[in-house]
C-alpha atoms as a PDB file:
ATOM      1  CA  UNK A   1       0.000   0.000   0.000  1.00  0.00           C
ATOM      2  CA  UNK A   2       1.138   3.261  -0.801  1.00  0.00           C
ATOM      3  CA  UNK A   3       1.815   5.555   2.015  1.00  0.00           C
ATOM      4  CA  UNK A   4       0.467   9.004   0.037  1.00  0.00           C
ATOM      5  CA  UNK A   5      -2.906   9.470  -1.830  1.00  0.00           C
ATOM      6  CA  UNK A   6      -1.860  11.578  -5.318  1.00  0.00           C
ATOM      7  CA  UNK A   7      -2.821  11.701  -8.796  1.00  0.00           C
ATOM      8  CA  UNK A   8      -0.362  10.061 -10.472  1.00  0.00           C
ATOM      9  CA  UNK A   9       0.777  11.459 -14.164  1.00  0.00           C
ATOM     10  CA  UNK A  10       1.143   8.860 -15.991  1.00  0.00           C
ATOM     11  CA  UNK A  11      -1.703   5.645 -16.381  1.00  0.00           C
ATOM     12  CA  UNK A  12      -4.824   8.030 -15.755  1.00  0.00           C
ATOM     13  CA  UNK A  13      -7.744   8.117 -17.840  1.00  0.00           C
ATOM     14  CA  UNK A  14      -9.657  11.683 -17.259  1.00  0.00           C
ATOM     15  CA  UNK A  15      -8.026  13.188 -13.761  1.00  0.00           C
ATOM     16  CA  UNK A  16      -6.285  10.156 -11.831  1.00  0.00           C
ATOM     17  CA  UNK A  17      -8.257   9.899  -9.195  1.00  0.00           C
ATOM     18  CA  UNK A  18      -9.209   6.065 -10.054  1.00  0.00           C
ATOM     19  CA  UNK A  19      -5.688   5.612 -10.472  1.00  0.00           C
ATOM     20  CA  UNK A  20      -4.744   7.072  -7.760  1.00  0.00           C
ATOM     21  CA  UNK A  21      -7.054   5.146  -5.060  1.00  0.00           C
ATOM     22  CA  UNK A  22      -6.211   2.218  -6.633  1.00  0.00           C
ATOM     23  CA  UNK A  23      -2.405   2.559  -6.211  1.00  0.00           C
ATOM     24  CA  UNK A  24      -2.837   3.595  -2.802  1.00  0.00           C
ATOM     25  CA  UNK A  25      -5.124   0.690  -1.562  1.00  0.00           C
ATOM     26  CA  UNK A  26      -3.222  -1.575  -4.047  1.00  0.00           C
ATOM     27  CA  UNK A  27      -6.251  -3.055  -5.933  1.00  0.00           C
ATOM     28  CA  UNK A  28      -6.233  -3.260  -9.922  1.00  0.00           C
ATOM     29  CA  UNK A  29      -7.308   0.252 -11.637  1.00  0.00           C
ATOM     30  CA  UNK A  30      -9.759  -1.243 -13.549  1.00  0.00           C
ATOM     31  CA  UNK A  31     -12.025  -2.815 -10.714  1.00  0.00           C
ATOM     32  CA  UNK A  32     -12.048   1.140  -9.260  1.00  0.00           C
ATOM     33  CA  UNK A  33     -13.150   2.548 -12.684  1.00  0.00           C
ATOM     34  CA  UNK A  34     -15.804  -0.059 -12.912  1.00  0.00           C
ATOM     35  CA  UNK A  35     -16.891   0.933  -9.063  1.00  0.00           C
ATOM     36  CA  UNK A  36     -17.440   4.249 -10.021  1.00  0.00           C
ATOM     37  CA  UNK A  37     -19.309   3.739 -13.087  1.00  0.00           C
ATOM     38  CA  UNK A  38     -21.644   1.782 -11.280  1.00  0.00           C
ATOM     39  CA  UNK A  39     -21.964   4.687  -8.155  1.00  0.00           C
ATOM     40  CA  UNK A  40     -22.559   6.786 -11.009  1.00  0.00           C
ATOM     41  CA  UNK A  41     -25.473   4.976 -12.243  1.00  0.00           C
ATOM     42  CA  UNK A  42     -26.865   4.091  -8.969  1.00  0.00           C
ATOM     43  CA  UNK A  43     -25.689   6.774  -6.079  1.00  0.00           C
ATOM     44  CA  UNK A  44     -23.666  10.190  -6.471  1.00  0.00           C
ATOM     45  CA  UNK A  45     -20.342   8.627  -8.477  1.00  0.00           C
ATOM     46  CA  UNK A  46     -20.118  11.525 -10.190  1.00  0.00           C
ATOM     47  CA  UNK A  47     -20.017  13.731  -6.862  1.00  0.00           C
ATOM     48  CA  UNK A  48     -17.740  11.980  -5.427  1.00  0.00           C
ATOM     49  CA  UNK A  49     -15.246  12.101  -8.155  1.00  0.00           C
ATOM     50  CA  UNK A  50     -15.769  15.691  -8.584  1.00  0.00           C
ATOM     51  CA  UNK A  51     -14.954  16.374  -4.871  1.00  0.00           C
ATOM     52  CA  UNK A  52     -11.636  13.650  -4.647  1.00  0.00           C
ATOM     53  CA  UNK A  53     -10.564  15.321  -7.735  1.00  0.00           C
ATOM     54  CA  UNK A  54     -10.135  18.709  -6.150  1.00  0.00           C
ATOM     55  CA  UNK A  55      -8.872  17.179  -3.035  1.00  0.00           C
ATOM     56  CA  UNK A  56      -6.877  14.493  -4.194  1.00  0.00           C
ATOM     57  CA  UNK A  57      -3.217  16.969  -5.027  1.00  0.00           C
ATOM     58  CA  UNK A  58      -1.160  15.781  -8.351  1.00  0.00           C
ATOM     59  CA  UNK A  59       2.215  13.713  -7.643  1.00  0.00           C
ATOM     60  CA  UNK A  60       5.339  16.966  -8.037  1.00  0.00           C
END
């Protein structure tokens, strides 16, 4: 497990933040992208995204 939470600059798809949860919780980047599509379709994905996206900073 990675010991920081940032957006990493390479591997993302539209602002890291998939990426970036999955390297720090060391699951596969594709299981996270799939969790969110399904929030989004049945909760507030899209919310949440929005809101780790501004908090989450990008790796220097």
């Amino acid at each position: 497990m990675a010991s920081t939470l940032v957006r990493p600059r390479s591997g993302r798809v539209l602002a890291g933040v998939c990426a970036a949860l999955a390297d720090r919780f060391g699951i596969s980047r594709g299981l996270v992208r799939v969790a969110f599509v399904l929030f989004g379709l049945f909760g507030v994905g899209e919310l949440v995204y929005l809101a780790l996206w501004i908090m989450i900073p990008k790796a220097p």
